[in-house]
Protein backbone atom coordinates (compact mmCIF):
# COMPACT_ATOMS: atom_id res chain seq x y z
CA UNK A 1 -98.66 -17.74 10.71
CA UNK A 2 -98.00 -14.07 11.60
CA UNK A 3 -99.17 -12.92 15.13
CA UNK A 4 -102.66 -11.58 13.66
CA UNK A 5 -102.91 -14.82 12.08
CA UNK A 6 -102.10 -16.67 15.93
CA UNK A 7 -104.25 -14.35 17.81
CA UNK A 8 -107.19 -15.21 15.55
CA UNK A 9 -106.29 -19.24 15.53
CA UNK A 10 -106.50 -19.29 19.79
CA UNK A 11 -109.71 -16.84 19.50
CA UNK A 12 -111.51 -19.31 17.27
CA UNK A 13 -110.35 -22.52 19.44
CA UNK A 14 -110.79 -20.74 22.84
CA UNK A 15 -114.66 -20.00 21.34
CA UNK A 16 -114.81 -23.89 20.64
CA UNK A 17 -114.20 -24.93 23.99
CA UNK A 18 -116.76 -23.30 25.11
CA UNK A 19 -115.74 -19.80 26.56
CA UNK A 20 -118.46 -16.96 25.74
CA UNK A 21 -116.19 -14.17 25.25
CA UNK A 22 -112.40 -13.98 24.44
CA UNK A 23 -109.95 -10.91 24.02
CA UNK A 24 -106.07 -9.79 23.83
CA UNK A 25 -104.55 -7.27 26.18
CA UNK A 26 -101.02 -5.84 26.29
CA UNK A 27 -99.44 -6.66 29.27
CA UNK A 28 -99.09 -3.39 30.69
CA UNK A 29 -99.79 -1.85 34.31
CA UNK A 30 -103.34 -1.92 34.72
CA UNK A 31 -105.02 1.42 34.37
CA UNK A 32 -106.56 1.15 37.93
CA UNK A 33 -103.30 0.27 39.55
CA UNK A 34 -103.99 3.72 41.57
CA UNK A 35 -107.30 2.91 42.72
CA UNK A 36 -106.27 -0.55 43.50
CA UNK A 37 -103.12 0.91 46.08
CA UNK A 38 -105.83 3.22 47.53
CA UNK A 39 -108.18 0.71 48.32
CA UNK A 40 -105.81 -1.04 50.38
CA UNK A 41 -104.31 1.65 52.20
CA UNK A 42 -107.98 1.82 53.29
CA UNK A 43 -107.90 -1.34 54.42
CA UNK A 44 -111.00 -2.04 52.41
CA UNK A 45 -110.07 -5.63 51.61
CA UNK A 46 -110.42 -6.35 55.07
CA UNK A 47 -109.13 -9.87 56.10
CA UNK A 48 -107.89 -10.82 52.72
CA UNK A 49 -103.99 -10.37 53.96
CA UNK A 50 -103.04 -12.21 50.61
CA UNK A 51 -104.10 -9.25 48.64
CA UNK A 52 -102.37 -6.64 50.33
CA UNK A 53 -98.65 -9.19 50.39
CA UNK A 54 -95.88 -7.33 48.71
CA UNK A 55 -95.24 -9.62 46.49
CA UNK A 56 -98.84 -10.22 45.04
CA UNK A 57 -99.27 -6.12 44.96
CA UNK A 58 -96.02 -6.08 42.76
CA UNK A 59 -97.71 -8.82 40.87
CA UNK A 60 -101.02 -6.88 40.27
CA UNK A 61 -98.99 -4.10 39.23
CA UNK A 62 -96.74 -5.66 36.65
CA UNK A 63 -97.62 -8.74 34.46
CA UNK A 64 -94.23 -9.31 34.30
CA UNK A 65 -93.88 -10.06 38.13
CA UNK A 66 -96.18 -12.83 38.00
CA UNK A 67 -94.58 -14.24 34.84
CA UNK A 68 -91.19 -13.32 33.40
CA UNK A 69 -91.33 -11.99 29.99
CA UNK A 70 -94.88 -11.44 29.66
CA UNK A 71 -96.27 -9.98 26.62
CA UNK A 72 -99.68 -10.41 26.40
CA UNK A 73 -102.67 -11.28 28.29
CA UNK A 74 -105.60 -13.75 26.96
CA UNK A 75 -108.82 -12.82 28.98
CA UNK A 76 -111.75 -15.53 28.64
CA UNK A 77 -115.27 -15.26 30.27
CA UNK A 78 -118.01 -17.83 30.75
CA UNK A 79 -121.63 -16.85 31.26
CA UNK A 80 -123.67 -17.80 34.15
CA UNK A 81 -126.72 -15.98 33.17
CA UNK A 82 -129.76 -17.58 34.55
CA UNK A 83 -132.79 -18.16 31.90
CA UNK A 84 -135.74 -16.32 31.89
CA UNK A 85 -137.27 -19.11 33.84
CA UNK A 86 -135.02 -18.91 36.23
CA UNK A 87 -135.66 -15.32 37.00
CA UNK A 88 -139.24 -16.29 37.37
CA UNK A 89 -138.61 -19.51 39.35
CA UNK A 90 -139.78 -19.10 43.31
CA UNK A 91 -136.26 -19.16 43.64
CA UNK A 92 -135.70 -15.84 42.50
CA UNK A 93 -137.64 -14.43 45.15
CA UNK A 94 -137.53 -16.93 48.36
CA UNK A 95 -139.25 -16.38 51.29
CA UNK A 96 -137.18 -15.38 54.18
CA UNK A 97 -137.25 -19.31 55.75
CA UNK A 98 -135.40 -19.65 52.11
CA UNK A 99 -131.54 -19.83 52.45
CA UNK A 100 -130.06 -17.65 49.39
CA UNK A 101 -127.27 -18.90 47.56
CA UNK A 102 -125.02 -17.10 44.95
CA UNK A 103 -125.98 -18.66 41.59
CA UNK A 104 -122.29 -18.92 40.34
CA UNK A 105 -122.24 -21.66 43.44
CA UNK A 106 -124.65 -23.08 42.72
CA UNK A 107 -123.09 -25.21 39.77
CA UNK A 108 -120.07 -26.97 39.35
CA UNK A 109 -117.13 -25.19 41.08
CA UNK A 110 -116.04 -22.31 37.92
CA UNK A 111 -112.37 -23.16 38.96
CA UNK A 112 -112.34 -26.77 38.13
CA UNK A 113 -114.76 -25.32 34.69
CA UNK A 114 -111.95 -22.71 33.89
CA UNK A 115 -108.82 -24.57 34.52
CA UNK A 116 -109.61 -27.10 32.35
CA UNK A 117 -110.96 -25.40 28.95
CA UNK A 118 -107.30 -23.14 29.89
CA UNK A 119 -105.03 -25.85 30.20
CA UNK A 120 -106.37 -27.02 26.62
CA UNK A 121 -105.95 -23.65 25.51
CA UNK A 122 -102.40 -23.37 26.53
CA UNK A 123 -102.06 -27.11 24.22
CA UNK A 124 -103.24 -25.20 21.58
CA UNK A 125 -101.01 -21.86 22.02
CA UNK A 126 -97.53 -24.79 22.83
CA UNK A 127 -98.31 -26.31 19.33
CA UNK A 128 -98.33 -22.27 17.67
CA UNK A 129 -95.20 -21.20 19.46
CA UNK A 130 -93.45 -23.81 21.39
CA UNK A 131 -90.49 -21.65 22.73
CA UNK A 132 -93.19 -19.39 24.73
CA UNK A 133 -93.98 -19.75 28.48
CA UNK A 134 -97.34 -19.50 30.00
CA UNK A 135 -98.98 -19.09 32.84
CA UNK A 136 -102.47 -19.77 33.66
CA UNK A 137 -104.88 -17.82 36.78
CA UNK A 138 -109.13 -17.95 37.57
CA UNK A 139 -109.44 -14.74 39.95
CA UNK A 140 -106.87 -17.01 42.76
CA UNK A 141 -103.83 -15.43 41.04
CA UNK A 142 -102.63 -11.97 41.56
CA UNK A 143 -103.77 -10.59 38.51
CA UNK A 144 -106.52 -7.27 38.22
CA UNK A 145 -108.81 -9.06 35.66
CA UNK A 146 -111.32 -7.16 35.46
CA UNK A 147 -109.22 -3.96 34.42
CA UNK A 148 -107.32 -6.51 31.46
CA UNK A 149 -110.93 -7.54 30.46
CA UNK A 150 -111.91 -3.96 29.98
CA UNK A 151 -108.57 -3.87 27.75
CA UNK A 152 -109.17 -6.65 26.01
CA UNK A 153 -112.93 -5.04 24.78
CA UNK A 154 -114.83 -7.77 26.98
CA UNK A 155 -116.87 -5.16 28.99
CA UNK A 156 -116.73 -2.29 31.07
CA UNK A 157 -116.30 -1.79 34.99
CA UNK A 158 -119.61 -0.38 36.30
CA UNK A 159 -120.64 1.31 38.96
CA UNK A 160 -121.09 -1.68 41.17
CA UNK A 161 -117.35 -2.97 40.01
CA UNK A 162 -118.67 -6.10 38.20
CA UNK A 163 -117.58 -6.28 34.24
CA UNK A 164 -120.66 -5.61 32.28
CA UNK A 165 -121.15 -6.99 28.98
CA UNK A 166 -123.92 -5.03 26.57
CA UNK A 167 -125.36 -8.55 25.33
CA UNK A 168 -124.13 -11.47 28.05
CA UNK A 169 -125.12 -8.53 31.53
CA UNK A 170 -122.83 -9.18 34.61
CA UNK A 171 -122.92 -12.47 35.34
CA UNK A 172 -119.39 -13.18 33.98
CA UNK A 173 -116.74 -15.35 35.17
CA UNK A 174 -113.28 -14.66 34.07
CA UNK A 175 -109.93 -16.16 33.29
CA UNK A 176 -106.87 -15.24 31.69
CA UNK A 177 -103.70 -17.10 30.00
CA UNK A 178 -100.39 -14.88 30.52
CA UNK A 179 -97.36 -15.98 27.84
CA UNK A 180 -94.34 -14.21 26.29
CA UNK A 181 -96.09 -14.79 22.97
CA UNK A 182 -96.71 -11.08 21.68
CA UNK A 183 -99.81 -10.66 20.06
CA UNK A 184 -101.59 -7.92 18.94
CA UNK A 185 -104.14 -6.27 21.42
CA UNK A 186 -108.01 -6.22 20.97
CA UNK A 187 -109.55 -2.24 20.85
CA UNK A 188 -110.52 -1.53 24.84
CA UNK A 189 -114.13 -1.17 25.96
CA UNK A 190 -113.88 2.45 25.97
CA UNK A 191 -117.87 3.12 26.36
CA UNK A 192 -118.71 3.41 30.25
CA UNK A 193 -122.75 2.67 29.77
CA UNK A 194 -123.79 2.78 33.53
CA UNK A 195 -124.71 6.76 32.82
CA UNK A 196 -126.92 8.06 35.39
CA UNK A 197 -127.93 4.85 37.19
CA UNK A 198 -127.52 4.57 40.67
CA UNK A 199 -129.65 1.03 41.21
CA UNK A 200 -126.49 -0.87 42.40
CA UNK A 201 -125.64 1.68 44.66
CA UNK A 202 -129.15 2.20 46.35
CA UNK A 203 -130.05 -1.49 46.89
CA UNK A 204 -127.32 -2.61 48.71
CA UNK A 205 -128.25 -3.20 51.84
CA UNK A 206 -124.74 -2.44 53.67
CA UNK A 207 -123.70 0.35 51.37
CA UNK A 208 -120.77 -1.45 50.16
CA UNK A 209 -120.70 -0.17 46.85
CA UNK A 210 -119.53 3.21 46.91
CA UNK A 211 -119.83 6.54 44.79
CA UNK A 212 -116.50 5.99 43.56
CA UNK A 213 -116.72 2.83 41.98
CA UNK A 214 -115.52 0.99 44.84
CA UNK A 215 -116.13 -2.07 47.27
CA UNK A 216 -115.87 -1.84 50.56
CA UNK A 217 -115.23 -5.34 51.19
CA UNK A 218 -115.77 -5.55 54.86
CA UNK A 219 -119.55 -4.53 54.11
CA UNK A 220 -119.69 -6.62 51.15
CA UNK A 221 -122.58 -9.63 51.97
CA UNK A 222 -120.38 -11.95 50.05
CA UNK A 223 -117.26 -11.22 51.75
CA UNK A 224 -119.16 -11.16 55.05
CA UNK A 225 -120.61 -14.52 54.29
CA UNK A 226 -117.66 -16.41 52.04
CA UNK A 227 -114.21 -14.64 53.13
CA UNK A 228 -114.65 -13.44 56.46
CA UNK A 229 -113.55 -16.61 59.01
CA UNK A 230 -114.74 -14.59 62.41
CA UNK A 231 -117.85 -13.38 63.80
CA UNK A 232 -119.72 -10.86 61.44
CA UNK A 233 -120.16 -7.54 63.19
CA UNK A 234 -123.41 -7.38 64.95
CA UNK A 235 -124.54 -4.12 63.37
CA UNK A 236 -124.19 -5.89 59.61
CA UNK A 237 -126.23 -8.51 60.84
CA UNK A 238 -129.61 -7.87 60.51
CA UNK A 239 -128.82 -6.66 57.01
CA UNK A 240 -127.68 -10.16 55.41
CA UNK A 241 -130.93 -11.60 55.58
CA UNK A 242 -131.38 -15.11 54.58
CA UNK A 243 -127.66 -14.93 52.79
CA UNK A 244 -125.68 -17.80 53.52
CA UNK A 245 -123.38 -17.63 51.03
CA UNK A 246 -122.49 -14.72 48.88
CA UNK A 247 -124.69 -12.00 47.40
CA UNK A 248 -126.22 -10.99 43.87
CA UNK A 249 -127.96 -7.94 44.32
CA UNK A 250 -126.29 -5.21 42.14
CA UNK A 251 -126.64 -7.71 39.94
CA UNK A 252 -130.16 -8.64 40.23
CA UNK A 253 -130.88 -4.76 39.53
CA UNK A 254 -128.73 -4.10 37.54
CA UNK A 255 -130.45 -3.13 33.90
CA UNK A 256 -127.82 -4.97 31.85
CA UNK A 257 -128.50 -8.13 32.78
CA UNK A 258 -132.81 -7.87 32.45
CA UNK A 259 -132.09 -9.06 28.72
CA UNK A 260 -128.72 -11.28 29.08
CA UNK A 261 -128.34 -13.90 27.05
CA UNK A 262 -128.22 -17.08 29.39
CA UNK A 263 -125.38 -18.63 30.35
CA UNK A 264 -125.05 -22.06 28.03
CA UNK A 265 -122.57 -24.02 30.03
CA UNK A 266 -124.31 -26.89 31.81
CA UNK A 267 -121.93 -27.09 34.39
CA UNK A 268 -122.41 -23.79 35.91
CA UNK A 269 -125.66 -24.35 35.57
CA UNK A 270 -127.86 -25.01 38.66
CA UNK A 271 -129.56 -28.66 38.44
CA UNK A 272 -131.97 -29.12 36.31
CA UNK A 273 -133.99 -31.89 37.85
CA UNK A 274 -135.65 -31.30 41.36
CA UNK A 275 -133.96 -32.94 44.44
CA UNK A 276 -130.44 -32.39 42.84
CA UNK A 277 -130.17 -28.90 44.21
CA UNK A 278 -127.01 -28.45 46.82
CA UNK A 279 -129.07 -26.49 49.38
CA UNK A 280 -131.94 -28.03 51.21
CA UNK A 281 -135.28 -26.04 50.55
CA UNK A 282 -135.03 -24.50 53.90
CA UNK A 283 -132.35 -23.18 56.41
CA UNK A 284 -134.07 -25.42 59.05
CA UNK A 285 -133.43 -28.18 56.89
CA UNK A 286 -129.94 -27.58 56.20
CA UNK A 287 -129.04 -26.40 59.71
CA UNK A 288 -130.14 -29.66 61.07
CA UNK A 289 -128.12 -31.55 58.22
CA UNK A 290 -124.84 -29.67 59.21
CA UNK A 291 -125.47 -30.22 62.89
CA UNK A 292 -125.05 -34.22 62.47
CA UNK A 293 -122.02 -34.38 60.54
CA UNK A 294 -118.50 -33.36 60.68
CA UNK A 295 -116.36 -31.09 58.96
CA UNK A 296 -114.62 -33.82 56.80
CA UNK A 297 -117.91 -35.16 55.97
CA UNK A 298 -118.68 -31.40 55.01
CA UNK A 299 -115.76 -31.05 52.77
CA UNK A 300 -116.89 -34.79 51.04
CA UNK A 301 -120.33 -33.51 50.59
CA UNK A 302 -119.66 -30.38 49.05
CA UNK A 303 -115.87 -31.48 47.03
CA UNK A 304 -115.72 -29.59 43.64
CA UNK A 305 -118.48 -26.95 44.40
CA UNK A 306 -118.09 -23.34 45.85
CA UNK A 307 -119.57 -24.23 48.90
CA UNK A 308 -116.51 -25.88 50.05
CA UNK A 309 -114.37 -22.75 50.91
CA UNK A 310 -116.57 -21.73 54.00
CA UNK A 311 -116.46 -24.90 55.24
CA UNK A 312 -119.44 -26.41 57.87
CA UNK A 313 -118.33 -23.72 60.55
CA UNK A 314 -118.73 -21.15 58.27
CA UNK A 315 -122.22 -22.30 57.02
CA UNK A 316 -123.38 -22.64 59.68
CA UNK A 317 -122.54 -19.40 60.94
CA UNK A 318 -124.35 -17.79 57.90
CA UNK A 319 -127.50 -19.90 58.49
CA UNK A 320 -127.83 -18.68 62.20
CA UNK A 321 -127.74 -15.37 61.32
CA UNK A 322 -130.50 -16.03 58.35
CA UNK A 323 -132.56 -18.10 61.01
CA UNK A 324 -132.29 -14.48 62.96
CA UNK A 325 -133.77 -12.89 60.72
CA UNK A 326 -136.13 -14.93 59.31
CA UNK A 327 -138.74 -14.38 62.08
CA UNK A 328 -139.55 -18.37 62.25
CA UNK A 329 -140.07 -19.34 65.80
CA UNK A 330 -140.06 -22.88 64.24
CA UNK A 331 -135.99 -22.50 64.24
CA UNK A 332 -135.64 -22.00 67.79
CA UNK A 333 -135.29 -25.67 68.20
CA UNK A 334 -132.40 -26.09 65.76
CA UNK A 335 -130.52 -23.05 67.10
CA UNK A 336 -130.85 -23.84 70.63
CA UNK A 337 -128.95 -26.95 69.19
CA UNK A 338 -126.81 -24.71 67.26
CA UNK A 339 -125.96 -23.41 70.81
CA UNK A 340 -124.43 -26.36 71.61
CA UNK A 341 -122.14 -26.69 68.74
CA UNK A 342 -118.15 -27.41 69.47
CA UNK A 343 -117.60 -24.07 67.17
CA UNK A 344 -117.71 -21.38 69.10
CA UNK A 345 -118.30 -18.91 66.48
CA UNK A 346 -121.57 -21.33 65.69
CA UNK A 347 -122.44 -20.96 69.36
CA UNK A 348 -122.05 -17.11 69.28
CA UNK A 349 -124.02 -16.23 66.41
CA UNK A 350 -126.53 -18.95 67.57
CA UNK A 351 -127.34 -17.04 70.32
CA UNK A 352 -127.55 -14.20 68.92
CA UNK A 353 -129.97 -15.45 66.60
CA UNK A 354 -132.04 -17.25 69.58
CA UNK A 355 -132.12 -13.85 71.14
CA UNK A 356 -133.14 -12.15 68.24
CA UNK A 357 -136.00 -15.08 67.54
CA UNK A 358 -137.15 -15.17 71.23
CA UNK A 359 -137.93 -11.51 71.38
């Protein structure tokens, strides 16, 4: 087969295992390598060290770093859209004894999802060209996806930094397969279709998202809630609400995704069957859950699921705060417990959250 001929063969197989979206970049510098260097000298990744190493910024800038050779770039998403009944569900809008949960965690962890339907991938690309290397990454690799995706015609970046998709929304999880294979490139997404709206923007409630098409991370809810290992700042507090783990509203207002198609992968899927959820109903609940076991017994209960890399400390962090702000004098029993928690950072933002409820 010629390299048309290839790129069409692992487009049509990629589709069959299930991936919503699949495209071909060159493996060039991305075009927001600039932006990228500016955003950390402005040290708006906050903790993340690992993205600011040298070797991982050399890496982001040059395909070639992360695997000798490289040619091309194979970009995959999968769609996490929720259904329209979802968006009607209670869940959609909780009331503030609730705990929020991203909906990409609340499936199957997207790694475990992503690394598979790849590795079968790579089978398939081995059997076309067995002389070529490969090398796969889900968003843990040093690799600016989201600019390759826009290369590869899967979307563009909008204003609130997410890839955006005309028919699937936002709600996109990516993937890419690196190899020496040269293969002809997909047309970029060259449309930016965000025009005048500033929805993202305006609703977040830390003003993370800037002007400029940037993240602040260190006022980022999911970074706050997910990434960050210390306290949270005080004044950023009050602004999380009943997040405990991540954050999806620039998504949630974002036009794009009013009409996405829904996700069809079951196992990003939330549970379909009541009591199969992994959150309790209510923060109460799954404060006093956490409080009684141990952080092993954490990591069992939550294995192969997102809500792993936070661990029980960090959880439990996140629901104090919510309990804070949640307004339920009911809580004030489980935080005083909270109070007594061998984590200190659980003690500290238990307090905090006492003082908050007691006043």
């Amino acid at each position: 087969m010629n390299p048309s001929e290839v790129r069409e063969r692992l487009r049509l197989d990629a589709l069959e295992l299930g991936f919503d979206q699949v495209g071909f970049a060159p493996a060039f510098e991305p075009p927001n390598a600039s932006a990228y260097l500016d955003w950390l000298e402005q040290g708006r990744h906050g903790e993340m060290a690992y993205m600011a190493r040298e070797d991982a910024v050399r890496r982001r800038l040059d395909p070639e770093e992360a695997l000798p050779g490289c040619r091309t770039i194979i970009m995959a998403s999968l769609s996490y859209a929720p259904s329209p009944e979802a968006r009607r569900s209670p869940e959609a809008s909780p009331e503030p004894a609730m705990p929020v949960v991203s909906r990409y965690a609340l499936g199957k962890d997207y790694h475990e999802v992503f690394e598979a339907r790849l590795a079968r991938l790579e089978t398939v690309l081995r059997e076309l060209a067995p002389r070529e290397r490969t090398l796969p990454y889900v968003d843990y690799g040093p690799v600016l996806e989201r600019d390759h995706a826009q290369r590869a015609g899967l979307g563009w970046i909008g204003k609130n930094t997410m890839l955006i998709h005309p028919e699937l929304g936002s709600y996109l999880l990516l993937g890419e397969l690196l190899t020496t294979l040269e293969l002809p490139p997909d047309d970029a997404f060259s449309d930016d279709r965000c025009g005048t709206c500033r929805r993202c923007i305006e609703a977040c409630p830390t003003g993370a998202i800037r002007a400029s098409r940037e993240l602040d991370a260190r006022l980022c809810i999911s970074y706050l809630t997910i990434e960050l290992r210390g306290p949270i700042p005080l004044e950023l507090r009050p602004l999380i609400g009943n997040r405990v783990f991540g954050c999806d509203i620039c998504q949630e207002v974002c036009p794009w995704n009013d009409d996405a198609s829904p996700g069809r992968d079951r196992e990003l899927q939330p549970p379909a069957r009541p009591g199969q959820s992994l959150r309790p109903v209510t923060m109460v609940t799954w404060a006093e859950e956490l409080l009684s076991v141990s952080d092993e017994a954490y990591r069992d209960r939550f294995r192969g699921t997102a809500l792993a890399r936070p661990g029980r400390q960090g959880v439990l962090r996140n629901l104090c705060v919510g309990l804070g702000n949640s307004g339920d004098r009911a809580a004030i029993g489980v935080l005083r417990r909270c109070v007594e928690d061998p984590s200190e950072l659980v003690r500290e933002h238990a307090s905090w959250a006492l003082d908050r409820l007691e006043k």
